[in-house]
N, C-alpha and C. Protein backbone atom coordinates (compact mmCIF):
# COMPACT_ATOMS: atom_id res chain seq x y z
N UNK A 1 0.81 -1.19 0.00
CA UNK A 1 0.00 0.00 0.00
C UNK A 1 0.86 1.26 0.00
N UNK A 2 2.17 1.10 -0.14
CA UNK A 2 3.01 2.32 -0.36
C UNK A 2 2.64 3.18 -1.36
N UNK A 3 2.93 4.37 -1.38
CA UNK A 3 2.57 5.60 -2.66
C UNK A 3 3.99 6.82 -2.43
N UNK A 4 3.48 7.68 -3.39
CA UNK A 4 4.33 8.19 -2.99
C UNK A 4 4.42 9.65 -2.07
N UNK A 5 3.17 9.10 -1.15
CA UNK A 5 2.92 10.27 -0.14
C UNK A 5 4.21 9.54 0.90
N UNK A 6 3.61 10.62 2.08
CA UNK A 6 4.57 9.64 3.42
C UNK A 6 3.33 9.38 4.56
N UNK A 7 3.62 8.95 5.55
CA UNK A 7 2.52 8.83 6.67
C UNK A 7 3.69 9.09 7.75
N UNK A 8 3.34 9.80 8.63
CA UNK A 8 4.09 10.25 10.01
C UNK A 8 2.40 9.66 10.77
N UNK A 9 3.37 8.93 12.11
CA UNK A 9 1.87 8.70 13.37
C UNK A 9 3.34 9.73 14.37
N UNK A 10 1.70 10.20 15.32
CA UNK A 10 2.78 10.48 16.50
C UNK A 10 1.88 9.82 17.61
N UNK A 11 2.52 9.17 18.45
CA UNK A 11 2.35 8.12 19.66
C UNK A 11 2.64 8.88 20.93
N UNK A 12 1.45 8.72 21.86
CA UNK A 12 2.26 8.95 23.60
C UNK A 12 1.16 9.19 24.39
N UNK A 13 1.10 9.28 25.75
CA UNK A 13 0.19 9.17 26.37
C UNK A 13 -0.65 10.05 26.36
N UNK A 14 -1.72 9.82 27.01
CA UNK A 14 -3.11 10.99 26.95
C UNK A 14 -2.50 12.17 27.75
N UNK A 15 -2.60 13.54 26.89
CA UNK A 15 -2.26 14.66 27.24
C UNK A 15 -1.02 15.00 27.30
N UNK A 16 -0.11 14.39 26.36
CA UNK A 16 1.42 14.30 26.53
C UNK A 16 1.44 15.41 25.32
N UNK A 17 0.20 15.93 24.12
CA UNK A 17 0.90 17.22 23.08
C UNK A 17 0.76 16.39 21.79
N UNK A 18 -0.05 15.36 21.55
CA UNK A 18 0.22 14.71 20.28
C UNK A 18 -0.70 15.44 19.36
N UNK A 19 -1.49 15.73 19.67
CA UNK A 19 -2.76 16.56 18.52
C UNK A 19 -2.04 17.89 18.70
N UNK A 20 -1.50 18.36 19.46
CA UNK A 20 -0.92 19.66 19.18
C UNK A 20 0.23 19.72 18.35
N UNK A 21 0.95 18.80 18.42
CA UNK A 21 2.03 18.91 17.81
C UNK A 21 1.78 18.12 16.17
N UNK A 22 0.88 17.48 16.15
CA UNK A 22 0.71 16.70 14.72
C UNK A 22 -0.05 17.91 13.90
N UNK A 23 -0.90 18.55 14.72
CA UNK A 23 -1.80 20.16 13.73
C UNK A 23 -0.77 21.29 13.75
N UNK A 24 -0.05 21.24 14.25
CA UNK A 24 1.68 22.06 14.18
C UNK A 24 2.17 21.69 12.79
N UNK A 25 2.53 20.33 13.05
CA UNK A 25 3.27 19.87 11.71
C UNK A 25 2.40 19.78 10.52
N UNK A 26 1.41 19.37 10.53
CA UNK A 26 0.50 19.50 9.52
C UNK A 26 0.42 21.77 9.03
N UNK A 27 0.15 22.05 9.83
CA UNK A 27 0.34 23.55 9.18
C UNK A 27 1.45 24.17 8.81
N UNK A 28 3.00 23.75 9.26
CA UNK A 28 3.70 23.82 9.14
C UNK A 28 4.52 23.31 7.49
N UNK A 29 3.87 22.07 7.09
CA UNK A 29 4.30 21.63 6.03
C UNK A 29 3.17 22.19 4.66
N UNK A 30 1.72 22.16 5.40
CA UNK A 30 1.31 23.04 4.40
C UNK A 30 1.87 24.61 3.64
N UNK A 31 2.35 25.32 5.08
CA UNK A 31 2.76 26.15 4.39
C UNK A 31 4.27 26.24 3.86
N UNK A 32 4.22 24.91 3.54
CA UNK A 32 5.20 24.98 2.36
C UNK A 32 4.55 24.14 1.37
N UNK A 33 3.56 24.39 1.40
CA UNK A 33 3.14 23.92 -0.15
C UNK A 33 2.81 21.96 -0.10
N UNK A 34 2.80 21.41 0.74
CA UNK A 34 2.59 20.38 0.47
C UNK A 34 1.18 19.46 0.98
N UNK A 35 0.21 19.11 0.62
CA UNK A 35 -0.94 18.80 0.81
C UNK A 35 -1.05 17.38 2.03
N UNK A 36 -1.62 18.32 3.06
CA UNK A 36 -1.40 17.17 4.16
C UNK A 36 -3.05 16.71 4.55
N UNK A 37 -3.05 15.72 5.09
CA UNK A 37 -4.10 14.88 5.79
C UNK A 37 -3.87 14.96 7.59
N UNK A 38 -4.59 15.35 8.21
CA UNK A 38 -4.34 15.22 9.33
C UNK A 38 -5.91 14.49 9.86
N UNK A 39 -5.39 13.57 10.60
CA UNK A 39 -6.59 12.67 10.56
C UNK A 39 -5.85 11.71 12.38
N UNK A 40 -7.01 10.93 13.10
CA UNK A 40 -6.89 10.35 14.16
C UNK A 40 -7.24 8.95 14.28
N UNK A 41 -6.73 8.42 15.32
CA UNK A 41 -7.28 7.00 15.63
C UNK A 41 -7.60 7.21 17.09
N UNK A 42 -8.91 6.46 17.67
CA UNK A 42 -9.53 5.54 16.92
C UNK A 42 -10.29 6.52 16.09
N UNK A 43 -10.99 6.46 14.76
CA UNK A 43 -11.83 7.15 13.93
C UNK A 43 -10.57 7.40 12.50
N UNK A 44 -10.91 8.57 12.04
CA UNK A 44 -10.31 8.72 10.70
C UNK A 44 -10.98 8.98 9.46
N UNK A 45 -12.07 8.00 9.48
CA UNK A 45 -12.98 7.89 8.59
C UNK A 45 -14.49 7.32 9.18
N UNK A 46 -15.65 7.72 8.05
CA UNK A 46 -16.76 7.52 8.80
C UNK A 46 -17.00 6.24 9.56
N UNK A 47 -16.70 5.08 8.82
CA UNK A 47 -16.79 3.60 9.51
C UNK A 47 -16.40 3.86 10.82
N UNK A 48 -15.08 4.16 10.54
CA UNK A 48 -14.10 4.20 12.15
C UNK A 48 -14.50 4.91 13.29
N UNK A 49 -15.29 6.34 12.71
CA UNK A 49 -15.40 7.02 13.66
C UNK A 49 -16.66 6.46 14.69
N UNK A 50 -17.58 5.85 13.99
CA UNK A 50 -18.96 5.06 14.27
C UNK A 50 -18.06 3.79 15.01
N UNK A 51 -17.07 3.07 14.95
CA UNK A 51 -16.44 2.23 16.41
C UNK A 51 -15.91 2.86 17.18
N UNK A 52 -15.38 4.14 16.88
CA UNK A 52 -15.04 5.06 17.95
C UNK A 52 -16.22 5.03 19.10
N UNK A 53 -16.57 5.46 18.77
CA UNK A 53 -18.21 5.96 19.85
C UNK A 53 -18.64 4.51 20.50
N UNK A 54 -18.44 3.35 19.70
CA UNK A 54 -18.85 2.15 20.52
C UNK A 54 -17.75 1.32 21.53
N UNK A 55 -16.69 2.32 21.21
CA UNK A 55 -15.69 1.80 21.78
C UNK A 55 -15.41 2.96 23.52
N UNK A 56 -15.66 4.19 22.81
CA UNK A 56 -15.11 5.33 24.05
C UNK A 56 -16.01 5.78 24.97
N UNK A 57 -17.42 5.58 24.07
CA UNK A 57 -18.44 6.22 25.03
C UNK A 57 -19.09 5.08 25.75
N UNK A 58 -19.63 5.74 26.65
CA UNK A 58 -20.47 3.95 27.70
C UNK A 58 -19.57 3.77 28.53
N UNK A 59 -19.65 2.52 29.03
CA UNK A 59 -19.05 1.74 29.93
C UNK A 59 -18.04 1.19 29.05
N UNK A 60 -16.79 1.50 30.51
CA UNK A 60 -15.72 1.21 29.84
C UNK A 60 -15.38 -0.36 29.62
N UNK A 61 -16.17 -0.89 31.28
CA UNK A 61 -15.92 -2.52 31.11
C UNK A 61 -16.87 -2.86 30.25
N UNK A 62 -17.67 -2.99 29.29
CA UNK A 62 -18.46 -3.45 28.50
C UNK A 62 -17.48 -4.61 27.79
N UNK A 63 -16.66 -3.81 27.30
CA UNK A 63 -15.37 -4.73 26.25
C UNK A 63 -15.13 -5.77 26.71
N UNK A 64 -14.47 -7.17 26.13
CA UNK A 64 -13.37 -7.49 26.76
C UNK A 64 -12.17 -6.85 26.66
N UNK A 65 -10.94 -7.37 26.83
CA UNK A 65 -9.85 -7.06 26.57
C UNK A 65 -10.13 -7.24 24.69
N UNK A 66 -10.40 -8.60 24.63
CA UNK A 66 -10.15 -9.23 22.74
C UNK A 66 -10.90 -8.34 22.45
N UNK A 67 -12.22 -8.50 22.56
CA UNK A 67 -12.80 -7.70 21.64
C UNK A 67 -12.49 -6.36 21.55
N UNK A 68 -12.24 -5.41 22.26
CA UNK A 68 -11.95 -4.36 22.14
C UNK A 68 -10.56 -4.25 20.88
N UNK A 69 -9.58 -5.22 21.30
CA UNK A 69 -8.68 -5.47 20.24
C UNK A 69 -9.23 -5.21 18.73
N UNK A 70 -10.45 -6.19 18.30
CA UNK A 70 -11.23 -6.36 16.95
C UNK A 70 -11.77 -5.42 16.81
N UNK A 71 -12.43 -4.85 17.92
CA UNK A 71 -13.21 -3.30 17.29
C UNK A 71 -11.83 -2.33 16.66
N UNK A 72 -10.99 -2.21 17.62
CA UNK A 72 -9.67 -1.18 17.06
C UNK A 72 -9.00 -1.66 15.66
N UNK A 73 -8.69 -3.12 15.67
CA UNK A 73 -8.35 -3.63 14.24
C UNK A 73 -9.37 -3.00 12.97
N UNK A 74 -10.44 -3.44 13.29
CA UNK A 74 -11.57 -3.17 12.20
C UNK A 74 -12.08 -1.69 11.85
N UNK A 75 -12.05 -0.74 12.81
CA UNK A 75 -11.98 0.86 12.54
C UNK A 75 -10.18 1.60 11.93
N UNK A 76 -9.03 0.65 12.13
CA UNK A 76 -7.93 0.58 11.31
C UNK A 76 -8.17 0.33 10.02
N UNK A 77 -8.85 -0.63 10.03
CA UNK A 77 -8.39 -1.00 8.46
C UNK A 77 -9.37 -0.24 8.11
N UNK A 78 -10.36 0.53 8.63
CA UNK A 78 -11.44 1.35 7.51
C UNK A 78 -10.92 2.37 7.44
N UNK A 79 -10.01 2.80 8.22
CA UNK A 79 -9.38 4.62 8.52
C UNK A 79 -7.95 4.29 7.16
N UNK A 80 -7.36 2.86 6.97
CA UNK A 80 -6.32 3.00 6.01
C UNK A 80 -6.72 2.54 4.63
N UNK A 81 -8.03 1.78 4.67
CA UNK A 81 -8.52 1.88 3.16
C UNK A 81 -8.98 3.06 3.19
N UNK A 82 -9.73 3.81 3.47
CA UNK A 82 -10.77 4.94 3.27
C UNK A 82 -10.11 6.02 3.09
N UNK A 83 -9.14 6.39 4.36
CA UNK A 83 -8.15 7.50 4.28
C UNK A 83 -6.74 7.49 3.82
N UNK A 84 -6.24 6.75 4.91
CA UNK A 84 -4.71 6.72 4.82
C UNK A 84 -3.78 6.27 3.42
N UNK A 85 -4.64 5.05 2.81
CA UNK A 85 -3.86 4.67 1.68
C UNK A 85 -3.98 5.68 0.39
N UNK A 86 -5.31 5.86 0.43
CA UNK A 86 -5.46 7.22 -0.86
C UNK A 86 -5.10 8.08 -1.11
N UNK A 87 -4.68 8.96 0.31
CA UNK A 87 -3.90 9.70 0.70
C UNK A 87 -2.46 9.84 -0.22
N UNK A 88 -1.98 8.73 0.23
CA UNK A 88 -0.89 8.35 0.43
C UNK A 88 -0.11 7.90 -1.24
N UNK A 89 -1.10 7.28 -1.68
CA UNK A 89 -1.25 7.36 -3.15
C UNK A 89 -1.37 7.86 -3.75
N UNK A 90 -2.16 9.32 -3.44
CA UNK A 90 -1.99 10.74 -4.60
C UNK A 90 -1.07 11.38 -3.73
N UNK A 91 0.10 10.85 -3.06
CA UNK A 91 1.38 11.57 -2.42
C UNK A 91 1.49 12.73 -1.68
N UNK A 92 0.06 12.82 -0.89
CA UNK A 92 -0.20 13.60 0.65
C UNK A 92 0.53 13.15 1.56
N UNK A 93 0.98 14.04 2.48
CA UNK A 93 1.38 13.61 3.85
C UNK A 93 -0.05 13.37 4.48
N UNK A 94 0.52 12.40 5.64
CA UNK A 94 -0.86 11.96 6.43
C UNK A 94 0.22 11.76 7.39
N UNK A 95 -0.59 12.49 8.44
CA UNK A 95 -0.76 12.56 10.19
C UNK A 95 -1.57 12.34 10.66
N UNK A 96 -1.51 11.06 11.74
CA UNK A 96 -1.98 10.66 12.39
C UNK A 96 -1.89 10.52 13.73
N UNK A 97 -2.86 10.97 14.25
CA UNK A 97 -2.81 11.14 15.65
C UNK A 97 -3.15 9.73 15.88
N UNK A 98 -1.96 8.74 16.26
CA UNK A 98 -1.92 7.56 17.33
C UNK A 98 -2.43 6.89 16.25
N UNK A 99 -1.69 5.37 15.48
CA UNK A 99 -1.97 4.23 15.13
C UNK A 99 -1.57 3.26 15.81
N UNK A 100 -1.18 2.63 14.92
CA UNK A 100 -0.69 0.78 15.95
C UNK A 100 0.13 0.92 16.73
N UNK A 101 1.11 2.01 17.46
CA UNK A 101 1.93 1.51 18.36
C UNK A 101 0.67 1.83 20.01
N UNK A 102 -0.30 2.28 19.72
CA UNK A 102 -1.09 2.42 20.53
C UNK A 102 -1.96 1.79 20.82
N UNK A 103 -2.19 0.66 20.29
CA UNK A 103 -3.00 -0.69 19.96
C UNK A 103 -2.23 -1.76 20.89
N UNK A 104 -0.79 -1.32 20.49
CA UNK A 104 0.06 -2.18 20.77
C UNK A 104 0.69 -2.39 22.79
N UNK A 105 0.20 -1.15 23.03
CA UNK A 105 0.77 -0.63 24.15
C UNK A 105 -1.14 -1.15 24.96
N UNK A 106 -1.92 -0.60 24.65
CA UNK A 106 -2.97 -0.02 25.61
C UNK A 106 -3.93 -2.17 25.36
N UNK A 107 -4.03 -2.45 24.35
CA UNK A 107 -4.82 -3.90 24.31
C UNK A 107 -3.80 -4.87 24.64
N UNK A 108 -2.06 -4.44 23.76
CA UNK A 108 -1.83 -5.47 23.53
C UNK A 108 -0.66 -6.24 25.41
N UNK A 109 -0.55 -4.86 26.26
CA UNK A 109 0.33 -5.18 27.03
C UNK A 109 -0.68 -4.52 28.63
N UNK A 110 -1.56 -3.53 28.48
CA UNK A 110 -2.13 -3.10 29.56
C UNK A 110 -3.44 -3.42 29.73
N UNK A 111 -4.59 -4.01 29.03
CA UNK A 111 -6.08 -4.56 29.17
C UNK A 111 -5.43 -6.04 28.96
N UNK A 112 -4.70 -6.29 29.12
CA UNK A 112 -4.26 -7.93 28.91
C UNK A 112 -3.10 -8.63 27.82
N UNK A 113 -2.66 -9.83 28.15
CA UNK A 113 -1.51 -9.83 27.86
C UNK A 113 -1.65 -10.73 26.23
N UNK A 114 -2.34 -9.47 25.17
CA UNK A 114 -2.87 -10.00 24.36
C UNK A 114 -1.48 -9.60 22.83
N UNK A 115 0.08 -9.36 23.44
CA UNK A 115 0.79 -8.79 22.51
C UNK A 115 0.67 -9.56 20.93
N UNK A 116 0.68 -11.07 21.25
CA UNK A 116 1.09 -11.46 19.95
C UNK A 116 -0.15 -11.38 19.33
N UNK A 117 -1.40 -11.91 19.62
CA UNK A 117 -2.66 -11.56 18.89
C UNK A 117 -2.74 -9.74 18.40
N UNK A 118 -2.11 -8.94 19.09
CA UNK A 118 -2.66 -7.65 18.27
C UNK A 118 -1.23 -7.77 16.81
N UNK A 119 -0.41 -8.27 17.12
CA UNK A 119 0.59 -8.25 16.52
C UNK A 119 0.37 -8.84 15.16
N UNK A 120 -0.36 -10.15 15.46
CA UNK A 120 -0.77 -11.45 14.25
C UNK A 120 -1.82 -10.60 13.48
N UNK A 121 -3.12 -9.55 14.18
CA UNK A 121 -4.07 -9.07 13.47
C UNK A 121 -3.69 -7.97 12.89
N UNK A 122 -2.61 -7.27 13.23
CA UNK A 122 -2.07 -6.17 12.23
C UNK A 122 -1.22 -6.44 11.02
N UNK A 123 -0.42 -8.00 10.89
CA UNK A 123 0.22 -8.32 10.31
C UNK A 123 -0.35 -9.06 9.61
N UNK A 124 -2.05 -9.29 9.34
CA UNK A 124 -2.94 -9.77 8.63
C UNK A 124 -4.16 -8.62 7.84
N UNK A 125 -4.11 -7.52 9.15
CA UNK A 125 -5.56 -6.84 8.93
C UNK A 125 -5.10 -5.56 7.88
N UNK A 126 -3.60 -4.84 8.82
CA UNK A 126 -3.11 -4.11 8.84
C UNK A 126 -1.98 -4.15 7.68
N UNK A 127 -1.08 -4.49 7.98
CA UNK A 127 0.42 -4.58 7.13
C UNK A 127 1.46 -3.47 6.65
N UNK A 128 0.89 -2.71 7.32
CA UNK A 128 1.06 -0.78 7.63
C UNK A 128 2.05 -0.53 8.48
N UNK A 129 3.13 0.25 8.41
CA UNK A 129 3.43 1.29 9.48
C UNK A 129 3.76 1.90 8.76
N UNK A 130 3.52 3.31 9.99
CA UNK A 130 4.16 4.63 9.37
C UNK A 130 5.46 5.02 9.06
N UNK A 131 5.84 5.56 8.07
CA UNK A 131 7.05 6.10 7.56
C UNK A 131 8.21 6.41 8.81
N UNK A 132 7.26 6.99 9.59
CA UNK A 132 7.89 7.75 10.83
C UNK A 132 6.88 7.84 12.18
N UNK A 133 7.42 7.56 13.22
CA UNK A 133 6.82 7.58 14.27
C UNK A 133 7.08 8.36 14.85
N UNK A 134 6.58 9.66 15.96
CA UNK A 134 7.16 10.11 16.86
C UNK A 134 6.56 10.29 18.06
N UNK A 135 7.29 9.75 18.83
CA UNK A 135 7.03 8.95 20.51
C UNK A 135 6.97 10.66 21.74
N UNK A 136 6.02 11.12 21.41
CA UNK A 136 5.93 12.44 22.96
C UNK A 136 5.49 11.55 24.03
């Protein structure tokens, strides 16, 4: 799914500056002329944003650990068909506020010790990473 855009994610904990600093860089590179996407997880796109809401709002224990995993897999792959790859293919930058290393951290090592399953479903669902990560 490479093109010849780029994809930057920036990763880090809640309230650590990642939406500030990704709408920084996103205005920053626009004004140099280059057509950016600034877009989030969980959501991105309409599918995604509709598991967003079934995922954030409500009760938090509703989930399991897994399933919560599958809801985040399945609003991924609609945010990188829908957005991210097209993007990326008419050679936009795309910023993303938080992809898989946040999947990876919050299902796959802190709601349970589910690392290699988020690992196996991104390396099936997914097959993505970003160009560049940056860890605030």
């Amino acid at each position: 799914m490479r093109g010849p855009g780029l994809f930057i994610s920036f990763e880090g904990i809640d309230g650590s500056g990642k939406s500030t600093q990704a709408r920084l860089l996103a205005e920053a590179l626009r004004g140099q002329g280059r057509e950016v996407v600034l877009t989030r997880e969980p959501g991105g796109s309409p599918g995604a944003e509709e598991i967003r809401k079934l995922v954030l709002e409500g009760d938090g224990d509703r989930w399991s650990a897994e399933t919560e995993l599958l809801l985040f897999t399945a609003a991924r792959r609609d945010h990188l068909e829908r957005t991210i790859a097209p993007a990326i293919a008419a050679g936009k930058v795309v910023i993303c506020d938080r992809f898989a290393d946040s999947t990876r951290m919050y299902q796959g090592l802190s709601r349970g010790d589910l690392r290699a399953a988020v690992d196996q479903l991104h390396d099936l669902m997914i097959g993505r990473e970003p160009d560049l990560t940056l860890l605030i």
